[in-house]
Protein backbone atom coordinates (compact mmCIF):
# COMPACT_ATOMS: atom_id res chain seq x y z
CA UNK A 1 17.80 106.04 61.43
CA UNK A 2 15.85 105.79 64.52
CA UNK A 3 13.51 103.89 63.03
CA UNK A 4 16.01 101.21 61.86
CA UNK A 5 17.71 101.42 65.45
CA UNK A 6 14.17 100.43 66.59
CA UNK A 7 13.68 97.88 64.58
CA UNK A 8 16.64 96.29 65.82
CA UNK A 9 16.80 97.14 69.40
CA UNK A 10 13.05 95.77 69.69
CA UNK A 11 14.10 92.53 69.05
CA UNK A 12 17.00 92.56 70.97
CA UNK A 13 15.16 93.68 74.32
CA UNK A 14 12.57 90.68 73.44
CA UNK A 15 15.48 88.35 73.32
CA UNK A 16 16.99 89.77 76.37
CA UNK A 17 13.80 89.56 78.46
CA UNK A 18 12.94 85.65 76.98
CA UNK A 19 17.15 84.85 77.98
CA UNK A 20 16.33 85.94 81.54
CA UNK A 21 13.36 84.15 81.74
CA UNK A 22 14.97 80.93 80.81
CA UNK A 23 17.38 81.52 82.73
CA UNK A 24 15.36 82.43 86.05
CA UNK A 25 13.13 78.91 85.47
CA UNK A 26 14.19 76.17 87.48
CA UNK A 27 16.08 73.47 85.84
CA UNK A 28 13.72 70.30 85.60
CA UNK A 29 15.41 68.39 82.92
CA UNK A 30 17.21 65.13 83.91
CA UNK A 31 20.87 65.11 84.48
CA UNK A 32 21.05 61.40 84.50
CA UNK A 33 24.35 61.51 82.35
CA UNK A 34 26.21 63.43 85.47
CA UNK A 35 28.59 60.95 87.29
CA UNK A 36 26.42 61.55 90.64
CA UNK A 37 23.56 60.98 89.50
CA UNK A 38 21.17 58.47 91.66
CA UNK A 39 17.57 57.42 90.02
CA UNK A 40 14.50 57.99 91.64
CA UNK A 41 13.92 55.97 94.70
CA UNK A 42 11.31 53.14 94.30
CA UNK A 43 8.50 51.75 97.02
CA UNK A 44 8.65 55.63 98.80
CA UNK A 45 5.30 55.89 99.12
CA UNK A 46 4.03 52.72 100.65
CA UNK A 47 0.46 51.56 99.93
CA UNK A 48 -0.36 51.69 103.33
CA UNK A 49 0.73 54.67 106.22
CA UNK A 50 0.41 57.33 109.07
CA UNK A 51 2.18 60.41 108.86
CA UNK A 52 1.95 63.87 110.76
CA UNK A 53 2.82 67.10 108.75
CA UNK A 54 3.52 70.47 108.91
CA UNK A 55 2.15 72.38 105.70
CA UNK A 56 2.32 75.98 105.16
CA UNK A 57 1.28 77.86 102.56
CA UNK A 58 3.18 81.10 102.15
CA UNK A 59 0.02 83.24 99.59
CA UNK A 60 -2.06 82.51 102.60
CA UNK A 61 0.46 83.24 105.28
CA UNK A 62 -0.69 80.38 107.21
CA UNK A 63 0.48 77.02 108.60
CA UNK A 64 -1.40 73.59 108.93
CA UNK A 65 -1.00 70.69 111.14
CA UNK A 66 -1.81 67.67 109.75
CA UNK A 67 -2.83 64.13 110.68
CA UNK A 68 -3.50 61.16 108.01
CA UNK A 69 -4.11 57.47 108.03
CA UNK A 70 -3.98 56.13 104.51
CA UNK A 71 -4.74 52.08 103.44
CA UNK A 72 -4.57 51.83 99.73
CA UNK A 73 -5.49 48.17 99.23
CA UNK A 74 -8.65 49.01 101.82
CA UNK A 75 -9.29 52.53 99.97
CA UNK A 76 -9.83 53.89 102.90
CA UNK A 77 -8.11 57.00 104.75
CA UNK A 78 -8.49 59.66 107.52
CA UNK A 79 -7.33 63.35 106.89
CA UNK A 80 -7.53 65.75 109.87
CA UNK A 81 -6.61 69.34 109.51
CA UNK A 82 -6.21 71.76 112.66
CA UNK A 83 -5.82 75.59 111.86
CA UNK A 84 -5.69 78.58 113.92
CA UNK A 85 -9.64 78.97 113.84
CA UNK A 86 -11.28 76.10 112.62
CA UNK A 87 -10.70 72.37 112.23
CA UNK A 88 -11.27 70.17 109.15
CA UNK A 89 -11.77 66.67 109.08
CA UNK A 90 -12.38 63.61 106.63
CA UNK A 91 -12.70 60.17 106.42
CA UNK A 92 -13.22 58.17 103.44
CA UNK A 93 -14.10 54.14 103.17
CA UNK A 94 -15.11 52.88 99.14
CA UNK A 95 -15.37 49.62 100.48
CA UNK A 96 -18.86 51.21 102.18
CA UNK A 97 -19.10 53.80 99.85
CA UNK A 98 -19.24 56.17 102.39
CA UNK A 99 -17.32 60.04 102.95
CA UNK A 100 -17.72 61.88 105.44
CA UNK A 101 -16.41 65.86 105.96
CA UNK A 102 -16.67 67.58 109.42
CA UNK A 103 -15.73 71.53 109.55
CA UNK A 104 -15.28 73.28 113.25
CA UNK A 105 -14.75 76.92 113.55
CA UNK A 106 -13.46 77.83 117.21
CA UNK A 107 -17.02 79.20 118.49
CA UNK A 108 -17.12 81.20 121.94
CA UNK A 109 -20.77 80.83 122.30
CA UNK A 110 -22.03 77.38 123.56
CA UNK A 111 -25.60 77.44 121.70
CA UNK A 112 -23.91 77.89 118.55
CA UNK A 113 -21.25 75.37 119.34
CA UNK A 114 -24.17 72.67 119.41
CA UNK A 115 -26.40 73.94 116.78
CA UNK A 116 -22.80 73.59 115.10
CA UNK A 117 -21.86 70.38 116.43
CA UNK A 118 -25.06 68.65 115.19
CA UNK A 119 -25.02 69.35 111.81
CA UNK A 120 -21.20 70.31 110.52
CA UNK A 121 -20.54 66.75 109.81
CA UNK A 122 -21.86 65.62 106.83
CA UNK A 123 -21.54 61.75 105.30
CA UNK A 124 -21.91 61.49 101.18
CA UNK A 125 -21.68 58.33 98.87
CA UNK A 126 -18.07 57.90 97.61
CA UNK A 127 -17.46 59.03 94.22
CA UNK A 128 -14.12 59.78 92.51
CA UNK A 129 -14.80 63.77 92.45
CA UNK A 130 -15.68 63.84 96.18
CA UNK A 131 -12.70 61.67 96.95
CA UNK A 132 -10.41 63.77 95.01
CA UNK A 133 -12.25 67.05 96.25
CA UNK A 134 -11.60 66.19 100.27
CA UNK A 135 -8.27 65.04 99.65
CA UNK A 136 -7.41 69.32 99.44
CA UNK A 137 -8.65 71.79 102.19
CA UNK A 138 -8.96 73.93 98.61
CA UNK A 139 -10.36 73.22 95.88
CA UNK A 140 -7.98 73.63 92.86
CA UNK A 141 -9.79 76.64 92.02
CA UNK A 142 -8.42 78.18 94.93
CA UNK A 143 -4.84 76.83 94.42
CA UNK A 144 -1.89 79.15 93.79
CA UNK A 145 -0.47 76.03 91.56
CA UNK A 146 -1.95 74.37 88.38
CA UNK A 147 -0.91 70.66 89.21
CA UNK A 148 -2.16 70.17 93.12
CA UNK A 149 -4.86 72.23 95.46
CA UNK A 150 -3.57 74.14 98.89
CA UNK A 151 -3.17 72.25 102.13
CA UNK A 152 -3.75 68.60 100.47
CA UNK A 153 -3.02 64.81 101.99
CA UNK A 154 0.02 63.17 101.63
CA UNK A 155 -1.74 60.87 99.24
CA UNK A 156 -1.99 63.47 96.72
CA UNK A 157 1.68 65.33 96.95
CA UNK A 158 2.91 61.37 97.41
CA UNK A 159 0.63 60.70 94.16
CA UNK A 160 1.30 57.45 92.47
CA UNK A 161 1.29 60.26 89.01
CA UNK A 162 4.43 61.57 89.77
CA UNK A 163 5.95 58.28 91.15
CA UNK A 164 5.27 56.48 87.43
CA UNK A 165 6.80 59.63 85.73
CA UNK A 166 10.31 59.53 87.97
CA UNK A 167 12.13 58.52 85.28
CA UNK A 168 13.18 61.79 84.21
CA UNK A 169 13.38 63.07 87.27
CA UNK A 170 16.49 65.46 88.44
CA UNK A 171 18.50 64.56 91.05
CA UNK A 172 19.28 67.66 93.56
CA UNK A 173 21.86 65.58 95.44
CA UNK A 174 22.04 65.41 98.63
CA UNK A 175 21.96 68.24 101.78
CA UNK A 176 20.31 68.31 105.45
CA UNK A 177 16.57 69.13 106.30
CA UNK A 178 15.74 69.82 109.82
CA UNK A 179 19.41 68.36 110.61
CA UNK A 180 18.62 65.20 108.89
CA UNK A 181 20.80 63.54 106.33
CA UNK A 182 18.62 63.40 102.71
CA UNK A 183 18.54 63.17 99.22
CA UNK A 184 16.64 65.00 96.63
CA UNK A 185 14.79 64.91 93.21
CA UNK A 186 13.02 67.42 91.22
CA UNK A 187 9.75 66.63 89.20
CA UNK A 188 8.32 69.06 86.87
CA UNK A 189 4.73 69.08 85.63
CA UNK A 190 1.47 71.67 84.55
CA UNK A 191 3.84 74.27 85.46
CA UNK A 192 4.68 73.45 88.90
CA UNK A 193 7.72 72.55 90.05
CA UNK A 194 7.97 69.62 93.36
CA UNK A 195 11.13 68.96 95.20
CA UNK A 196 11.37 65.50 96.84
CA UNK A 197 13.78 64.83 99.74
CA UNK A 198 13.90 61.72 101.04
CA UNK A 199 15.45 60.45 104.18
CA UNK A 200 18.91 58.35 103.20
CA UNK A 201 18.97 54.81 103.84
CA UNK A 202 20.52 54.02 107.26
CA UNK A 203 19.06 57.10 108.80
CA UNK A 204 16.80 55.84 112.08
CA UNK A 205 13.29 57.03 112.29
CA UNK A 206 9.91 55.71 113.79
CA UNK A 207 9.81 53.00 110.72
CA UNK A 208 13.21 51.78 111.24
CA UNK A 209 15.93 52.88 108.52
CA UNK A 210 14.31 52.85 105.08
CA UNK A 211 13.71 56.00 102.84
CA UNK A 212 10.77 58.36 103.87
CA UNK A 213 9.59 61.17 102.65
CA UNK A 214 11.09 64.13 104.94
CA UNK A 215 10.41 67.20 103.21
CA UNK A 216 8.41 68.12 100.00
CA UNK A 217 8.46 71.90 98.55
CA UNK A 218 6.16 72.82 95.67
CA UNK A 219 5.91 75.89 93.89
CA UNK A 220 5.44 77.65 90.20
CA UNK A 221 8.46 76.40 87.38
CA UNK A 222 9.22 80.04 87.31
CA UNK A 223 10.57 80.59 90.67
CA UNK A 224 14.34 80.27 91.27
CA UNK A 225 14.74 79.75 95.10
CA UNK A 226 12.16 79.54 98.10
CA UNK A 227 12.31 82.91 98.70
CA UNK A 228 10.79 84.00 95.48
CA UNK A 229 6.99 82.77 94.22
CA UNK A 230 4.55 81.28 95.66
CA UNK A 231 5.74 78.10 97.64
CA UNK A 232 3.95 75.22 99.21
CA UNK A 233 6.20 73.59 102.08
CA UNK A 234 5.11 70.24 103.35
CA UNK A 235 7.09 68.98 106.26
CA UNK A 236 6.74 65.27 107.03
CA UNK A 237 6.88 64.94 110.91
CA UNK A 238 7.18 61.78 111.32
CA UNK A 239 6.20 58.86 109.11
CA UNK A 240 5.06 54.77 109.63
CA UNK A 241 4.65 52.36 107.35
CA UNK A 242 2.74 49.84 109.05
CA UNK A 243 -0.76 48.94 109.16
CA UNK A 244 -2.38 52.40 110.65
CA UNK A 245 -4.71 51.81 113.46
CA UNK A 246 -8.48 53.70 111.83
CA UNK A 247 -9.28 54.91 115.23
CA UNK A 248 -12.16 57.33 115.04
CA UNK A 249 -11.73 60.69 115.21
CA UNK A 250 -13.31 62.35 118.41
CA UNK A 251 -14.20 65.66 116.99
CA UNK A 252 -16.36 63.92 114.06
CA UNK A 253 -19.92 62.16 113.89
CA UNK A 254 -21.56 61.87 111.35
CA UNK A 255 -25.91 61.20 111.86
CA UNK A 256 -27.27 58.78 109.74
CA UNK A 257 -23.53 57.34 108.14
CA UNK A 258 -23.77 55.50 104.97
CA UNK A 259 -24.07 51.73 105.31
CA UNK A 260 -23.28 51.20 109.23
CA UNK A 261 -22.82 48.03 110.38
CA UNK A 262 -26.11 46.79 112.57
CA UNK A 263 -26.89 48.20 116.12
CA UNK A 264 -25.04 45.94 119.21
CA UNK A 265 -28.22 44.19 121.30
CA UNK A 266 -27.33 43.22 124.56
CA UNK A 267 -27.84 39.50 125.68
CA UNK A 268 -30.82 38.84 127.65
CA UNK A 269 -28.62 38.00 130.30
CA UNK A 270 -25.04 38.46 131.17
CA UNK A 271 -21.87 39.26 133.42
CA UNK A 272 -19.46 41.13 133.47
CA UNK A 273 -16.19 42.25 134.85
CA UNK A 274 -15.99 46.61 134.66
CA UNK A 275 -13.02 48.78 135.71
CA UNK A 276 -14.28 52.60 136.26
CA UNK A 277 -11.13 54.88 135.49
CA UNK A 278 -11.18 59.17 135.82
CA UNK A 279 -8.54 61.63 135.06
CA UNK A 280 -8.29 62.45 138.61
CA UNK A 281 -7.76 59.69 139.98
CA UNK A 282 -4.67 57.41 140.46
CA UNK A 283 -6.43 54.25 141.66
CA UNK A 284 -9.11 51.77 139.25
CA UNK A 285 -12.54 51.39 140.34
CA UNK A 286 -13.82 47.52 140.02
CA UNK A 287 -16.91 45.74 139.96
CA UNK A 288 -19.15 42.74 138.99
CA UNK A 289 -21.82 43.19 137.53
CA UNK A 290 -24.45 40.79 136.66
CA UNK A 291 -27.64 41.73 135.00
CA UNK A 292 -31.04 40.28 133.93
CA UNK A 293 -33.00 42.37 131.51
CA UNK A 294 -36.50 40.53 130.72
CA UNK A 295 -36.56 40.04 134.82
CA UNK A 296 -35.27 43.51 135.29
CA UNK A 297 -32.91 42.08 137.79
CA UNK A 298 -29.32 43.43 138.50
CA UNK A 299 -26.59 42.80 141.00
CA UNK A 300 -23.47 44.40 142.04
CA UNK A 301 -20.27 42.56 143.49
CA UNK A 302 -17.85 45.32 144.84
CA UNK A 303 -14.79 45.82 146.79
CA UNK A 304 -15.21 49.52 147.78
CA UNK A 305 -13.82 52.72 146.98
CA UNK A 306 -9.47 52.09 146.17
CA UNK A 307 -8.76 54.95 148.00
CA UNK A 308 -9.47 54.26 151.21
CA UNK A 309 -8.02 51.78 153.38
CA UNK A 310 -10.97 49.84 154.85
CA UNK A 311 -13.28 48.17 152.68
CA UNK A 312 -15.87 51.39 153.24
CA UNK A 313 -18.79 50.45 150.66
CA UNK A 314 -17.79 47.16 149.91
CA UNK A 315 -20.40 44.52 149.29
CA UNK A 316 -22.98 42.96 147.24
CA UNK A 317 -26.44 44.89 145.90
CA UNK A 318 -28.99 43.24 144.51
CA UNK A 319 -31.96 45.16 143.00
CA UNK A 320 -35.15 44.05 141.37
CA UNK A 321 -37.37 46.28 139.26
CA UNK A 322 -40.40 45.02 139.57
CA UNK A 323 -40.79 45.05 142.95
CA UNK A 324 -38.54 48.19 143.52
CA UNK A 325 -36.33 46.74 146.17
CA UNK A 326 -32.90 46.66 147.14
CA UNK A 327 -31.16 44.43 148.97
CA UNK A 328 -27.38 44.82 150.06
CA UNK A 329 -24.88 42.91 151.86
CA UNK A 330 -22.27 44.25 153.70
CA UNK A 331 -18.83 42.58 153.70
CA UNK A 332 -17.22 44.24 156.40
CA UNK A 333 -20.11 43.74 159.35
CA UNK A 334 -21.72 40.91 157.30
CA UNK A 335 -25.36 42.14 157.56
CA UNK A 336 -28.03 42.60 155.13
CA UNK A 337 -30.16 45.92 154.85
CA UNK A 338 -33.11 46.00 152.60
CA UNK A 339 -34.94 48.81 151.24
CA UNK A 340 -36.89 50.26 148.66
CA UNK A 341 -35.62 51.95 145.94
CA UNK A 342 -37.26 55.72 145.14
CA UNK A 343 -36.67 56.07 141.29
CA UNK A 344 -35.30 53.95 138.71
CA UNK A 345 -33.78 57.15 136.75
CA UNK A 346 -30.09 57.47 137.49
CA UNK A 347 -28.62 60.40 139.06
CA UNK A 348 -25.46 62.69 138.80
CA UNK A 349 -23.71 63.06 141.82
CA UNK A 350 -20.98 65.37 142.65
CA UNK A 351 -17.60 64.31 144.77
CA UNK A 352 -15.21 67.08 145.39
CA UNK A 353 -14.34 68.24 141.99
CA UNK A 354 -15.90 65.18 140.11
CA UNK A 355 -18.74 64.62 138.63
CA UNK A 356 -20.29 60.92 138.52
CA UNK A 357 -23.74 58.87 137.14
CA UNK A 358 -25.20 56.87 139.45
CA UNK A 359 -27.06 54.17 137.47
CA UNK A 360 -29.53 52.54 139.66
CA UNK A 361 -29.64 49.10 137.77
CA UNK A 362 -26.23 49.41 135.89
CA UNK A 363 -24.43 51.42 133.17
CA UNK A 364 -24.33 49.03 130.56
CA UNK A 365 -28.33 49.17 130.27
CA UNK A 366 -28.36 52.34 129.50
CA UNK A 367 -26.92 51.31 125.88
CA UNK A 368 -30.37 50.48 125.18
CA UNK A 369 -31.90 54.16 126.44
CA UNK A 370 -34.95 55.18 124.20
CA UNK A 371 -34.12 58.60 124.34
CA UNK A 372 -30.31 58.58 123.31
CA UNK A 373 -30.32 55.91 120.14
CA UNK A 374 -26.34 55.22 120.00
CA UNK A 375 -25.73 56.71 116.32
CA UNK A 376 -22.48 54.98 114.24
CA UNK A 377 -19.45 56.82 114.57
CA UNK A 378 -16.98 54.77 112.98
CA UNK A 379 -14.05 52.46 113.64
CA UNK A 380 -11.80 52.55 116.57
CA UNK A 381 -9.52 50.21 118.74
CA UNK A 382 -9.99 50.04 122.87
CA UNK A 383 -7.91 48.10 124.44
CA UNK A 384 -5.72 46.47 121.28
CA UNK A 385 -9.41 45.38 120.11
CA UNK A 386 -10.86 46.05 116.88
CA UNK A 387 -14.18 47.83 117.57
CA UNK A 388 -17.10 49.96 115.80
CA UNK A 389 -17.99 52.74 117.45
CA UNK A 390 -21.41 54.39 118.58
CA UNK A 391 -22.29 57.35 120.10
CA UNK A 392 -24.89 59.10 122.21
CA UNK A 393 -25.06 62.51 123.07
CA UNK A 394 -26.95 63.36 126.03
CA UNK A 395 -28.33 66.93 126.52
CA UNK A 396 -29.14 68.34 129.91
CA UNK A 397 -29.38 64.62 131.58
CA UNK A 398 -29.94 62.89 133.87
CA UNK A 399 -33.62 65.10 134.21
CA UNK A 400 -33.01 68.31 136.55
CA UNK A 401 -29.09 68.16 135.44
CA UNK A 402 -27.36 70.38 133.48
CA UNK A 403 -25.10 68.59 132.25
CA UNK A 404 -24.07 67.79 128.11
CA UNK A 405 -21.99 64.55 127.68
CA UNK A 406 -20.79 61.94 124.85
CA UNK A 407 -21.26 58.63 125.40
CA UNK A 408 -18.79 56.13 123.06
CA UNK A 409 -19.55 52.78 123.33
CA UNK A 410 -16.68 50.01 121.65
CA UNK A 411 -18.30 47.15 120.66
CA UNK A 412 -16.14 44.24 119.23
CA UNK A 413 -16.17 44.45 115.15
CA UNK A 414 -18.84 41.52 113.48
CA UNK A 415 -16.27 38.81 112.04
CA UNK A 416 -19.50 36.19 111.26
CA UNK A 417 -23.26 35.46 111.01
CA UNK A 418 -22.65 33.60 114.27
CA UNK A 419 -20.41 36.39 116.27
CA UNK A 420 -21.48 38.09 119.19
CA UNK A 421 -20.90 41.76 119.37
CA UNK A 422 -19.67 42.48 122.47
CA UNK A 423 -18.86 45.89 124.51
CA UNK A 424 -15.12 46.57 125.48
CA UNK A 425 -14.72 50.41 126.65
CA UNK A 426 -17.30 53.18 127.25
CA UNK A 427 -15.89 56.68 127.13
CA UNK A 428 -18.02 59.57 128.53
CA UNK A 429 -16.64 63.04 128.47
CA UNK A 430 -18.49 66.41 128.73
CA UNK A 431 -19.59 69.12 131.71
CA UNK A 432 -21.96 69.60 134.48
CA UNK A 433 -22.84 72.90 135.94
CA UNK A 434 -22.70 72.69 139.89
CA UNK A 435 -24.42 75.96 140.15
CA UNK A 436 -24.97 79.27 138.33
CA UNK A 437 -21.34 80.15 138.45
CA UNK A 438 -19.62 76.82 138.80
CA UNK A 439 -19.13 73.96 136.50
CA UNK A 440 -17.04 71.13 136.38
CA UNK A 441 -15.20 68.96 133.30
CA UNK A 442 -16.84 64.91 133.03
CA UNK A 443 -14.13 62.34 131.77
CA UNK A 444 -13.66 59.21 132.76
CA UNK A 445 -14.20 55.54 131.09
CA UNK A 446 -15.49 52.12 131.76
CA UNK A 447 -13.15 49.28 130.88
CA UNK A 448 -15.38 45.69 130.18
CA UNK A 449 -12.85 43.07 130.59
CA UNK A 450 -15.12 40.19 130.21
CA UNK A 451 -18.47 39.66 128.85
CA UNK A 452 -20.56 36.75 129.33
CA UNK A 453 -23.61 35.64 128.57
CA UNK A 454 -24.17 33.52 131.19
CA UNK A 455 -24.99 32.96 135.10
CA UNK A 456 -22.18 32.65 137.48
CA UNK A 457 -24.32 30.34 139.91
CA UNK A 458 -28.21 29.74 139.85
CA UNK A 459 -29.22 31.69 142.97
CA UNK A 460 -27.01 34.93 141.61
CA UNK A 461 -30.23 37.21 141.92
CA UNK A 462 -31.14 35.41 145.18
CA UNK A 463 -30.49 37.53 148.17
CA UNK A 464 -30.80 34.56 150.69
CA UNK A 465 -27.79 32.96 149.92
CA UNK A 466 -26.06 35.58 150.87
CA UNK A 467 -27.38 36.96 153.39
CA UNK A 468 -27.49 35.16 157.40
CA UNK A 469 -29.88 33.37 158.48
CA UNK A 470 -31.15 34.29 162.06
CA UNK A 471 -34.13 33.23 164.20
CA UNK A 472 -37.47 34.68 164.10
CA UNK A 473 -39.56 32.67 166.91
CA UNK A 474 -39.46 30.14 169.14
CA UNK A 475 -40.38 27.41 166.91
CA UNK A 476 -37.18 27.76 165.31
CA UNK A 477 -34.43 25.51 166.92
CA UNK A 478 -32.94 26.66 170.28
CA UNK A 479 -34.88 28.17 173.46
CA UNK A 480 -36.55 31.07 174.57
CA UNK A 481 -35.35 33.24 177.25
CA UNK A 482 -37.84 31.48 179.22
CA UNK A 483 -36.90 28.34 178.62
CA UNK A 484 -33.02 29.11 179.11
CA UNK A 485 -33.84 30.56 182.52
CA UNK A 486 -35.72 26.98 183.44
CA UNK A 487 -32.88 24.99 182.74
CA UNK A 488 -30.31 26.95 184.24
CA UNK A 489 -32.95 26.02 187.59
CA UNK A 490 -33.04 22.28 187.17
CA UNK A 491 -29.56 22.25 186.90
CA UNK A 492 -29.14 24.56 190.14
CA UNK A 493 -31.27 21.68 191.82
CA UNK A 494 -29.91 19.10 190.58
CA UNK A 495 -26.79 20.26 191.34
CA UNK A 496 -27.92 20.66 195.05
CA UNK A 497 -29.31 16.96 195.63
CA UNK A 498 -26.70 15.62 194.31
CA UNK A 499 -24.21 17.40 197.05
CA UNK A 500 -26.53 16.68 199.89
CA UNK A 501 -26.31 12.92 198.72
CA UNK A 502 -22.25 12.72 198.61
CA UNK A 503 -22.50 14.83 202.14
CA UNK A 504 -25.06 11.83 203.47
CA UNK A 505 -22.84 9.00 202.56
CA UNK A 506 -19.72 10.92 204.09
CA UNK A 507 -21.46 10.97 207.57
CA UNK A 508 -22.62 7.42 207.48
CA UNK A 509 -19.07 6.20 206.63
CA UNK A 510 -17.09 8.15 209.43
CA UNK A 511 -19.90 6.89 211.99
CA UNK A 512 -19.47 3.49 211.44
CA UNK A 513 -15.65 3.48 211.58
CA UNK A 514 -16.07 5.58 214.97
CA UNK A 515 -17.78 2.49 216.36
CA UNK A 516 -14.88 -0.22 215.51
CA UNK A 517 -15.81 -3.61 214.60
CA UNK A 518 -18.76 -5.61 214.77
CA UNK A 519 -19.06 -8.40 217.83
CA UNK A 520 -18.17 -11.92 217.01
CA UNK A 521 -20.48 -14.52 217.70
CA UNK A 522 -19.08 -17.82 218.98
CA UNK A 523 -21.47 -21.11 218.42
């Protein structure tokens, strides 16, 4: 008997255990004949977008902030990742068939922060398993979820897969996510179940009203609520659907990129107008600068330091090269001092709490430094301007300084065979030790506002037509001190024989009126 009680009981319990299963799963079929129900929203995930996110991944206790830039007509995108103790970064381009992958762990000790700066970033051909491998932080063989990989881009959990296969998708109706108004769907697939909520129409964010993605929760088709299973919570911060702006990411550079557009060259000679701008300060540093590099000639047109009252500095330096001498003019007492210049090397000086280069025949030459070839970083925008971007990194420089810095140079993008590639910002940023205890932060940036390659007058390089003329020896027009003395002389005599004559006549006249008139003679 207990044998047949078995045999029945056995498949009861299997029955009973498959029943709560089914149960427990998550409803994913449609419910499109409901009286509620709303389809799938359409154009949600626009082709082109920049979004911040907050993913976290409950397996890994751990949460990710996220920063993308995605152009699907360009096939291009930027994915940066910040955790607790590392950063990951990626940009992709197929139009250059280029990727490139940068990982930073937080590093206390400097040396190993440069070996590690040098060679994290890493720049591949594009291929399709690359492209879908840095999409994810993990690879899918790390994933807690069959369908997507841990800690991926918005262009993979906002895949164009699960937009074409909406039709069956459930509609969760609609509740409030971080206290905004949305509406949700449910799309099942590879055992993995994704909740959608999207923003409802008339709801204000940064990309006006329409329907973004606010809030997407994946996790396994077997869990019932988000407190059970392993869940994947991305958290769309904010969301814009215009063109995104590909500026280049600070943290990466990538040696040798794939296919970089050709190295900026510098006009033979050219002007330009240059605001100098720190963190400290509150007031803009401007000059004009005009610069001849075959002739090694350069020249310096500025008003003085902003912060002080008085025009303290200001005036006009011209320096030659060749012959190693400087000549400057000074606007406020309107003299010219000439000198010769020590080194041609620049310098880094230190004012108060700032550090600063002193370039003795301009900044802008140093673009074309030997020893710090600007590398390609990528694309950026200065200044509203389309630019590429190139790098130097200089290590203990100027000579005898110990000072690290990154130069970024913004050079205006090539549009034609005929364009000029001009420069339109230069960011340096880095440190300088003062002493053996001591250091201080470098940041500030260099603002080109115009660029030409021409001469603003002839005689630009010419110190004498600034500076004043004066006398050298007596040949020269005017008189000696000699000579001045000699006149003043004459005219003291002159002066005197010309009273003695008007006293002469007086006399004669009063005499001859003392002695009346003259006799008449009768015939």
């Amino acid at each position: 008997m207990f044998m047949k009680m078995s045999s029945v009981t056995f498949p009861l319990i299997c029955y009973l255990f498959f029943f709560l299963e089914f149960v427990s799963s998550l409803d994913c079929s449609s419910n499109s004949h409901e009286a509620d129900y709303e389809p799938f929203p359409r154009n949600v995930t626009p082709t082109e977008f920049h979004t911040r996110m907050e993913i976290t991944l409950s397996h890994r206790n751990a949460t990710y902030f996220v920063d993308e830039r995605y152009d699907a007509e360009k096939e291009r995108g930027a994915f940066t990742l910040l955790a607790q103790e590392y950063d990951w970064e990626t940009y992709y381009d197929k139009s250059k068939d280029e990727i490139a992958n940068l990982y930073l762990p937080v590093l206390e000790d400097e040396e190993e922060k440069l070996n590690l700066y040098l060679n994290a970033c890493k720049s591949f051909t594009w291929t399709q398993e690359r492209y879908d491998r840095y999409r994810c932080r993990f690879a899918q063989s790390e994933s807690s979820l069959k369908l997507i990989a841990d800690a991926c881009s918005a262009t993979v959990v906002l895949d164009l897969v699960y937009k074409n296969k909406t039709q069956n998708a459930r509609y969760l109706g609609q509740k409030a996510v971080r206290n905004i108004a949305v509406k949700g769907w449910r799309i099942c697939k590879n055992e993995t179940a994704l909740d959608y909520w999207f923003s409802v129409k008339g709801w204000s964010h940064t990309s006006g009203n329409a329907s973004v993605p606010v809030l997407i929760e994946a996790r396994p088709q077997s869990a019932v609520d988000l407190t059970g299973g392993i869940i994947h919570s991305y958290s769309f911060i904010d969301f814009f659907v215009n063109e995104p702006e590909f500026q280049v990411q600070k943290e990466i550079w990538c040696r040798g990129a794939i296919r970089p557009p050709p190295l900026p060259k510098l006009p033979r000679r050219f002007d330009v107008n240059l605001e100098r701008v720190t963190a400290e300060s509150t007031r803009v540093w401007s000059a004009q600068e005009y610069y001849d590099l075959d002739k090694h000639l350069y020249r310096k047109d500025s008003d003085g330091d902003p912060n002080q009252t008085t025009k303290t500095g200001a005036g006009i330096d011209i320096r030659d090269r060749t012959t190693m001498k400087s000549t400057f003019y000074n606007k406020e007492t309107g003299k010219c001092n000439e000198q010769k210049l020590a080194s041609t090397a620049p310098t880094l000086k230190f004012e108060e709490d700032n550090a600063v280069f002193d370039s003795p025949f301009g900044t802008i030459a140093l673009f074309e430094d030997p020893d710090a070839r600007p590398v390609y970083q990528g694309r950026g925008v200065a200044r509203g301007i389309k630019c590429d971007v190139w790098r130097q990194l200089r290590i203990n420089w100027p000579e005898n300084a110990q000072a690290n810095t990154i130069w970024r140079w913004f050079f205006t993008e090539k549009e034609g065979e005929e364009s000029q590639l001009v420069p339109v910002r230069l960011e340096i940023e880095g440190e300088a030790a003062i002493n053996s205890t001591d250091s201080v932060e470098i940041e500030f940036n260099l603002n080109f506002n115009s660029f030409e390659s021409r001469y603003p007058t002839e005689n630009a390089f010419d110190s004498s037509s600034i500076c004043p003329q004066e006398p050298t020896t007596q040949k020269q027009k005017g008189l000696s001190s000699g000579g001045v003395a000699g006149v003043a002389i004459g005219c003291i005599l002159l002066g005197l024989c010309f009273g003695c004559l008007v006293v002469y006549f007086w006399f004669k006249r009063r005499a001859l009126a003392r002695m009346g008139p003259p006799p008449m003679k009768f015939p």
